[in-house]
N, C-alpha and C. Protein backbone atom coordinates (compact mmCIF):
# COMPACT_ATOMS: atom_id res chain seq x y z
N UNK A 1 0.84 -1.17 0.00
CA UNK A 1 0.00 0.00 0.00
C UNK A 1 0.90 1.25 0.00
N UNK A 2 0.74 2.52 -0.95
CA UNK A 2 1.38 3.14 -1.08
C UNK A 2 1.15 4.60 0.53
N UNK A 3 2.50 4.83 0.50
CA UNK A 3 1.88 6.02 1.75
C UNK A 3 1.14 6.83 1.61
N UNK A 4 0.56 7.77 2.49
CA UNK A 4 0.06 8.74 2.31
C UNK A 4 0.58 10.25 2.97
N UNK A 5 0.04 11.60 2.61
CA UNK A 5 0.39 12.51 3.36
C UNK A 5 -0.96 13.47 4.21
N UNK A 6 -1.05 13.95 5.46
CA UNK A 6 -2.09 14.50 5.76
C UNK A 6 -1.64 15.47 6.05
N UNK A 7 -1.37 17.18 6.18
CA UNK A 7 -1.34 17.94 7.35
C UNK A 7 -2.27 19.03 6.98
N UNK A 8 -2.43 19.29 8.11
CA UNK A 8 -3.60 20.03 8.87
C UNK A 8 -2.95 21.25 9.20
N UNK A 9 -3.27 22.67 8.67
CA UNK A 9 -2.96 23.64 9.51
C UNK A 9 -4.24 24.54 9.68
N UNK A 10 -4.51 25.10 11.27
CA UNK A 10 -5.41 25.79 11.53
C UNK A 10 -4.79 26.71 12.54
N UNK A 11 -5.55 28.14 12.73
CA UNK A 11 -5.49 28.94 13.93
C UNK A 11 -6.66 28.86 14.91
N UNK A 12 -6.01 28.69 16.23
CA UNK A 12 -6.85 28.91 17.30
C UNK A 12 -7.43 29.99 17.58
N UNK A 13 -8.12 30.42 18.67
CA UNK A 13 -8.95 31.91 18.88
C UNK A 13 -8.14 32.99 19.07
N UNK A 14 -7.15 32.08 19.67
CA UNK A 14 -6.00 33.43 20.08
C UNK A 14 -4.97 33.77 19.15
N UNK A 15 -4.76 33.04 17.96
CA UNK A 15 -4.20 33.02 17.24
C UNK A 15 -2.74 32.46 16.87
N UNK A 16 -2.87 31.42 17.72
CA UNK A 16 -1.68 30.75 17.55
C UNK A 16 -1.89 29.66 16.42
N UNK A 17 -1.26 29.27 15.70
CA UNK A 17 -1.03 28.72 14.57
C UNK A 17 -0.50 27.11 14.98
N UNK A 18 -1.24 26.14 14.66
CA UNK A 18 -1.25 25.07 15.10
C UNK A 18 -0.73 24.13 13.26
N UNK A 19 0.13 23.46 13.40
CA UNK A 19 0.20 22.48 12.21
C UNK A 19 0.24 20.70 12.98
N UNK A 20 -0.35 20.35 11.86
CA UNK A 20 -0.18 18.55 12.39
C UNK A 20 -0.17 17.79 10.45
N UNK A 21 1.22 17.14 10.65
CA UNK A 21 1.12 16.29 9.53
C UNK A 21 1.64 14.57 9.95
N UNK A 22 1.03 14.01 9.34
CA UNK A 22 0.79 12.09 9.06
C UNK A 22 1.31 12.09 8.00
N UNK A 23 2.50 11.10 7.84
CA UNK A 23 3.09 10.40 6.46
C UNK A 23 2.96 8.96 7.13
N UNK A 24 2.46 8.04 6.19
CA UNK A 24 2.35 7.14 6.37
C UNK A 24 0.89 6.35 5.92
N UNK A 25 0.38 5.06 7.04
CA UNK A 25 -0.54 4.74 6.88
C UNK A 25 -1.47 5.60 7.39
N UNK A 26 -2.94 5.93 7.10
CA UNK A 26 -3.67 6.67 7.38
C UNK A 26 -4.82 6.20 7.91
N UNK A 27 -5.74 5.88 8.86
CA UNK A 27 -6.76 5.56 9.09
C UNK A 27 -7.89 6.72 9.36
N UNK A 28 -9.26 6.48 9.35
CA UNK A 28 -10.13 7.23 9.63
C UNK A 28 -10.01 7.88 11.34
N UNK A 29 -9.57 6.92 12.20
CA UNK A 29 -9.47 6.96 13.21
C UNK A 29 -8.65 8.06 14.07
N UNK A 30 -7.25 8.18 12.69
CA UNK A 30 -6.38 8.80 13.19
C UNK A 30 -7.22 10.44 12.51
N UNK A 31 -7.92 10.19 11.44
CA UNK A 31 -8.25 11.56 10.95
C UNK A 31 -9.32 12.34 12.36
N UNK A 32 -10.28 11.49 12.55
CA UNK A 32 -11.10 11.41 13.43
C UNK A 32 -10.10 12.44 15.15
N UNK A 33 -9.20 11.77 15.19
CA UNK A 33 -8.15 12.52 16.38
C UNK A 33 -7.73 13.92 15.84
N UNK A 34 -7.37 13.60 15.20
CA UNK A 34 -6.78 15.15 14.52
C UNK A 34 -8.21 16.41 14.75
N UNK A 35 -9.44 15.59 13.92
CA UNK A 35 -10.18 16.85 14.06
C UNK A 35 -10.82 17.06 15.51
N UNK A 36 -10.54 15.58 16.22
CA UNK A 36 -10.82 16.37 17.93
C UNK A 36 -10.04 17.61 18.52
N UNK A 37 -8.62 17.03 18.02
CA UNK A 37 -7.77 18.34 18.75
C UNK A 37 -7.98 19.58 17.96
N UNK A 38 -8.48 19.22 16.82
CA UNK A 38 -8.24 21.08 16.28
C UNK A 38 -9.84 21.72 16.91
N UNK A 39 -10.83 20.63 16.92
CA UNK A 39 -12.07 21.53 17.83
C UNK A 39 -11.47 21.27 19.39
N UNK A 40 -10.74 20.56 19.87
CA UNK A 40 -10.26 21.22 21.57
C UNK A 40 -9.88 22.23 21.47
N UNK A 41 -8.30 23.13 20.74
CA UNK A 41 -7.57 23.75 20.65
C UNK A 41 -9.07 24.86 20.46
N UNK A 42 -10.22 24.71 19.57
CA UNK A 42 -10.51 25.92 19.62
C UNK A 42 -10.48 26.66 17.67
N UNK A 43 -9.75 25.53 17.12
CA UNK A 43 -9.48 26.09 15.87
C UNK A 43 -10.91 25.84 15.27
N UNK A 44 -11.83 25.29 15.47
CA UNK A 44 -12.98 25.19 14.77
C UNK A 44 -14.36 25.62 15.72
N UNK A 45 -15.12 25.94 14.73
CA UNK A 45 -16.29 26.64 15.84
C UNK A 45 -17.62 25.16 16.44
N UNK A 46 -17.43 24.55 15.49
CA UNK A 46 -18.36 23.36 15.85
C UNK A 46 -18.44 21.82 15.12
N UNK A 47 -19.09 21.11 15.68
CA UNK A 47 -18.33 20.13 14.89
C UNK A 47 -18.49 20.04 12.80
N UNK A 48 -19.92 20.52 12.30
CA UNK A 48 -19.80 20.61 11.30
C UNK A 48 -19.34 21.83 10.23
N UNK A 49 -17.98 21.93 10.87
CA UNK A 49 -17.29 23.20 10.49
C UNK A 49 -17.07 22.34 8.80
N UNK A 50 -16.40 21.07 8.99
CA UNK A 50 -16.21 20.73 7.82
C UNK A 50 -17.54 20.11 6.21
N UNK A 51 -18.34 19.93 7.07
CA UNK A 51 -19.54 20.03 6.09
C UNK A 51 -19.87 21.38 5.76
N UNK A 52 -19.99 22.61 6.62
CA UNK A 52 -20.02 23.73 6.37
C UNK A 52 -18.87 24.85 4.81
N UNK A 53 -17.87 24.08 4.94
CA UNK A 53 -16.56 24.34 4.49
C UNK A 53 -15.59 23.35 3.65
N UNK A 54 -16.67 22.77 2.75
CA UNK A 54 -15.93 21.57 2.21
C UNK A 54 -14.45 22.48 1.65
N UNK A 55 -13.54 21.52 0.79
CA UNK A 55 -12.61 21.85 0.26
C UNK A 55 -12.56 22.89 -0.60
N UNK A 56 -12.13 24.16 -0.75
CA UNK A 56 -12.32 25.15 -1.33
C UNK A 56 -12.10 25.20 -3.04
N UNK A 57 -13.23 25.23 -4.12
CA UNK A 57 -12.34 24.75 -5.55
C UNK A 57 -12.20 25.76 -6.15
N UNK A 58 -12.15 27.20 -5.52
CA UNK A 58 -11.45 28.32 -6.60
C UNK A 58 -11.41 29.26 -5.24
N UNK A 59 -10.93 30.69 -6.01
CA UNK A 59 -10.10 31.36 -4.95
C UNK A 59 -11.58 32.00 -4.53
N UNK A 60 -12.49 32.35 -5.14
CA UNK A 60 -13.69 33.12 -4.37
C UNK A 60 -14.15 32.33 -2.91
N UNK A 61 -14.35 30.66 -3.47
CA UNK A 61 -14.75 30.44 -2.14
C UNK A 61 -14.02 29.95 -1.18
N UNK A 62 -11.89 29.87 -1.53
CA UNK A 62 -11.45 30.12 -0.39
C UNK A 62 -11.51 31.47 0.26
N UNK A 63 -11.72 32.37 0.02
CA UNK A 63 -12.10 33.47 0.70
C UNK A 63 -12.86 34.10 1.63
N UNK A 64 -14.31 33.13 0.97
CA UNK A 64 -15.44 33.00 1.84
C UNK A 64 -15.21 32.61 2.81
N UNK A 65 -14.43 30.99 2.61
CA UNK A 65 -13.76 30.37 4.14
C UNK A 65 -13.10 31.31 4.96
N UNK A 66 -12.21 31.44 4.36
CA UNK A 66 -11.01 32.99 5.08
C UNK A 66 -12.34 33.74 6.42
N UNK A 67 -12.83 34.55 5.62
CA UNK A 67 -13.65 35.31 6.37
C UNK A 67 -14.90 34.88 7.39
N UNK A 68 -15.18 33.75 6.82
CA UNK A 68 -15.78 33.15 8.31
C UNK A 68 -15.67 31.96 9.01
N UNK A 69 -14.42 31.53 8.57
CA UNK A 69 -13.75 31.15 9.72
C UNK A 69 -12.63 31.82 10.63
N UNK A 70 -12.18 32.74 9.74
CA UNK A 70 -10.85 33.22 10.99
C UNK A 70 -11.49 34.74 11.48
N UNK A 71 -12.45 35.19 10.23
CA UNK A 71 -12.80 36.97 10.94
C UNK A 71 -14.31 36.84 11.01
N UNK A 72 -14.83 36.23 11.54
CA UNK A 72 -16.57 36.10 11.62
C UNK A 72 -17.11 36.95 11.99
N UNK A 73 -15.83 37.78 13.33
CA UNK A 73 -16.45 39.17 14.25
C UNK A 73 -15.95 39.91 14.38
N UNK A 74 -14.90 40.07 13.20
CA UNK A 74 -13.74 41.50 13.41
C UNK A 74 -14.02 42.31 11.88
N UNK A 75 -13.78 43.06 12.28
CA UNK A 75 -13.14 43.87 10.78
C UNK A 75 -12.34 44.00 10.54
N UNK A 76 -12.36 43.95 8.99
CA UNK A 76 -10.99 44.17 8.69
C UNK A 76 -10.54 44.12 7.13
N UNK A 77 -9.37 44.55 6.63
CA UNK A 77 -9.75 45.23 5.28
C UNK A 77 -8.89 44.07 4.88
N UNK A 78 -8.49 44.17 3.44
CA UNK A 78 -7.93 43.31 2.39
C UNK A 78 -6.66 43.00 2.56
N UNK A 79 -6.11 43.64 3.24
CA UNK A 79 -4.42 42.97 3.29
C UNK A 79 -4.90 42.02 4.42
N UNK A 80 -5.69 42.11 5.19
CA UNK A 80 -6.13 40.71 6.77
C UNK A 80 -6.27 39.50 5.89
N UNK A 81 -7.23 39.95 4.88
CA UNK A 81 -7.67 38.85 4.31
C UNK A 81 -6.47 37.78 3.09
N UNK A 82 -5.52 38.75 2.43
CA UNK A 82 -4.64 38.94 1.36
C UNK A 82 -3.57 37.61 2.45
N UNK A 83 -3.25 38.52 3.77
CA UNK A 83 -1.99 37.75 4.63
C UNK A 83 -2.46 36.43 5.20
N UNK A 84 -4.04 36.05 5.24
CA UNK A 84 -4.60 34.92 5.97
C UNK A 84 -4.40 33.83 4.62
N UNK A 85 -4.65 34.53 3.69
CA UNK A 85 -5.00 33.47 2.29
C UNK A 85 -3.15 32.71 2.28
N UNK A 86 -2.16 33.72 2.31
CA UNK A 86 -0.70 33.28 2.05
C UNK A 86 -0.39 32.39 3.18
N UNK A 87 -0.65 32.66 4.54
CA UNK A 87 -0.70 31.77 5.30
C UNK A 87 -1.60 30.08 5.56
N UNK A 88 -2.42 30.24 5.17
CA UNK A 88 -3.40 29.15 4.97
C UNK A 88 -2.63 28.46 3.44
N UNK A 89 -2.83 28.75 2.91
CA UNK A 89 -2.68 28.41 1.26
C UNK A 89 -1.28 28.59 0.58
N UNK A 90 -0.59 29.42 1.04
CA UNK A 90 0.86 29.30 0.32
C UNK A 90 0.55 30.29 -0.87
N UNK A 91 -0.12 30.62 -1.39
CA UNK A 91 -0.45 31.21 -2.43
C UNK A 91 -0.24 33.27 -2.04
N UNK A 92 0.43 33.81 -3.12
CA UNK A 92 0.50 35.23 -2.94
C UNK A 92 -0.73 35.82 -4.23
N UNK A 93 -1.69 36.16 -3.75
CA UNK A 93 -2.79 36.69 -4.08
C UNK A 93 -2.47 38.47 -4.62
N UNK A 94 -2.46 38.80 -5.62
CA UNK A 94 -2.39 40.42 -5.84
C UNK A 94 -4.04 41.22 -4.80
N UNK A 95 -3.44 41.99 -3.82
CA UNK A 95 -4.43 42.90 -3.14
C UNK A 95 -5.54 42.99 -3.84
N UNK A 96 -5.54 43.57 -5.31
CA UNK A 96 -6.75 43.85 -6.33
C UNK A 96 -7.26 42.78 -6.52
N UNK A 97 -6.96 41.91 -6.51
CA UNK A 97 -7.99 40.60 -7.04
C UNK A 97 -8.55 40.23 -5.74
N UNK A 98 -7.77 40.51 -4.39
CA UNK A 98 -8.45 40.05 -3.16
C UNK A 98 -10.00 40.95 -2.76
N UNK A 99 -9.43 42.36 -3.13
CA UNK A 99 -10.55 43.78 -3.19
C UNK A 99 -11.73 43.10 -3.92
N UNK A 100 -11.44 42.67 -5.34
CA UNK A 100 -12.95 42.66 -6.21
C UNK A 100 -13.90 41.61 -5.47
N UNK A 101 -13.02 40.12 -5.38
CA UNK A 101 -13.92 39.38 -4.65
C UNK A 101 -14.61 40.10 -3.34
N UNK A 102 -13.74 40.74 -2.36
CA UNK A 102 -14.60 41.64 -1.37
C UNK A 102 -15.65 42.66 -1.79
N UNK A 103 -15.55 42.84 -3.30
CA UNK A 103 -16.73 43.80 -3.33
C UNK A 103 -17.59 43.02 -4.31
N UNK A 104 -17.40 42.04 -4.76
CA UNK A 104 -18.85 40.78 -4.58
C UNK A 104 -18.78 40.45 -3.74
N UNK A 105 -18.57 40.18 -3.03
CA UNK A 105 -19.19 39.43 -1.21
C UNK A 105 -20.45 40.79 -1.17
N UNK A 106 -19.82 42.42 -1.37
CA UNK A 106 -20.61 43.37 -0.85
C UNK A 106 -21.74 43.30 -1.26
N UNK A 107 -21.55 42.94 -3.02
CA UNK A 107 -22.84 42.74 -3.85
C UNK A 107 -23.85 41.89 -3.40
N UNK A 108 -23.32 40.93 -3.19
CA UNK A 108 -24.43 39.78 -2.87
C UNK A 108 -24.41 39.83 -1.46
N UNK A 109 -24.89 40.78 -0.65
CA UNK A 109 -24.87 41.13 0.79
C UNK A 109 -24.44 40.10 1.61
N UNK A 110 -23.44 39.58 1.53
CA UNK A 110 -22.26 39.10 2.43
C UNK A 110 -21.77 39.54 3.56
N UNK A 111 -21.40 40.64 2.89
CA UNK A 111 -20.30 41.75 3.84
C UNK A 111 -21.04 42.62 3.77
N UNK A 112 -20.80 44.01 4.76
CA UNK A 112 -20.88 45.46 5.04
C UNK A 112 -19.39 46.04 4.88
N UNK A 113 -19.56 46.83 4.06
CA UNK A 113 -18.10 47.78 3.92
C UNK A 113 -18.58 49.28 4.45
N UNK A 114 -17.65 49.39 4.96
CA UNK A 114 -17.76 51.10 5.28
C UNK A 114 -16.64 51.60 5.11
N UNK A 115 -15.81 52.82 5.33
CA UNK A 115 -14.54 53.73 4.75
C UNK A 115 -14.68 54.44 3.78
N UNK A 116 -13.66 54.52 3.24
CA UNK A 116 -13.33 55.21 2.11
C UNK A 116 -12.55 54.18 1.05
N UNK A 117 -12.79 54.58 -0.46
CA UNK A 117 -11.96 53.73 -1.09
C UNK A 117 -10.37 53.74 -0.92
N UNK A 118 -9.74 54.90 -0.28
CA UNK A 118 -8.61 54.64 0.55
C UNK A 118 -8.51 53.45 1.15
N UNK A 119 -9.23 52.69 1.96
CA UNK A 119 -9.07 51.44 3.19
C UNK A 119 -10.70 51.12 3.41
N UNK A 120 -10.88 50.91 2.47
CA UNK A 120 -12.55 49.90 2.90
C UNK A 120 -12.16 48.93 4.05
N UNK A 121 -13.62 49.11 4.36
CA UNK A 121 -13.53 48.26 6.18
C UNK A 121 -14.39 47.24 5.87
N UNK A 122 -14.22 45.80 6.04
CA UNK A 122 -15.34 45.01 6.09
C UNK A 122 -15.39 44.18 7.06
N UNK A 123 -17.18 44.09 7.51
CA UNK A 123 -17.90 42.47 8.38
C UNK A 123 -19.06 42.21 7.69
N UNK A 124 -18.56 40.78 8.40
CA UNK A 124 -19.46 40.00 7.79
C UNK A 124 -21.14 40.22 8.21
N UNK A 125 -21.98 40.06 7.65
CA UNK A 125 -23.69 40.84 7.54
C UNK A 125 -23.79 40.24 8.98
N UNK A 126 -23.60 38.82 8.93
CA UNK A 126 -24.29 38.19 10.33
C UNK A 126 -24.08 38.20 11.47
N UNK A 127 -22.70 38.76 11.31
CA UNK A 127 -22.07 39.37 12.87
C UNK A 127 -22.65 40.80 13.18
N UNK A 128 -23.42 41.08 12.32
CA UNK A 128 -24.00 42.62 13.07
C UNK A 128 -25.86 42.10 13.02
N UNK A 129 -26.01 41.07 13.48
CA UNK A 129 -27.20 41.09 13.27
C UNK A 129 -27.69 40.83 14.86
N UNK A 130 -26.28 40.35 15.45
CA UNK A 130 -26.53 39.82 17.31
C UNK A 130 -26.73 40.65 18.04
């Protein structure tokens, strides 16, 4: 049986940055552990974070992820979002392409932006609804 590779990286509430990787054989069991500790640690909000958040298949709806999983109740403008995507993903995203998707999120009432086009501010609709 050929090996496999798993790792897992998530941030906790406080923002410490947690990684876990498996080379080897893989069981459900061991996947099953992994996602206990990342909901102990705090890195996930409940258990169907991952039905909520399947695997992301283009950059719009890793973004979506981005923003409600790590900023659900903060604000915060496009470089938060730009530095979470490089960290999560490895990927260096140009600011402008991170902006447009934020202003479809605005379109399709997602988000609330307020500022100026200097530094648009955004949250997410449902965190101002509590």
């Amino acid at each position: 049986m050929p090996t496999k590779k798993v790792k897992v990286d998530f941030m906790d509430e406080e923002g410490t940055k947690h990684t876990i990787s498996i080379d080897g054989y893989i069981t459900r069991e061991k996947i099953a552990k992994i996602l206990d500790y990342v909901e102990l640690m705090g890195g996930a909000p409940g258990t169907n974070t991952l039905s909520e958040f399947p695997s992301p298949k283009n950059l719009f709806e890793r973004i979506q992820g981005i923003i409600r999983s790590y900023l659900p109740d903060k604000m915060f403008i496009s470089k938060d979002v730009k530095e979470l995507h490089k960290e999560i993903y490895g990927d260096n995203i140009n600011l402008s392409t991170i902006s447009t998707y934020l202003s479809r999120l605005v379109d399709k009432g997602i988000l609330i932006r307020s500022g100026s086009s200097y530094e648009w501010k955004y949250v997410l609709k449902s965190s101002m609804v509590r």
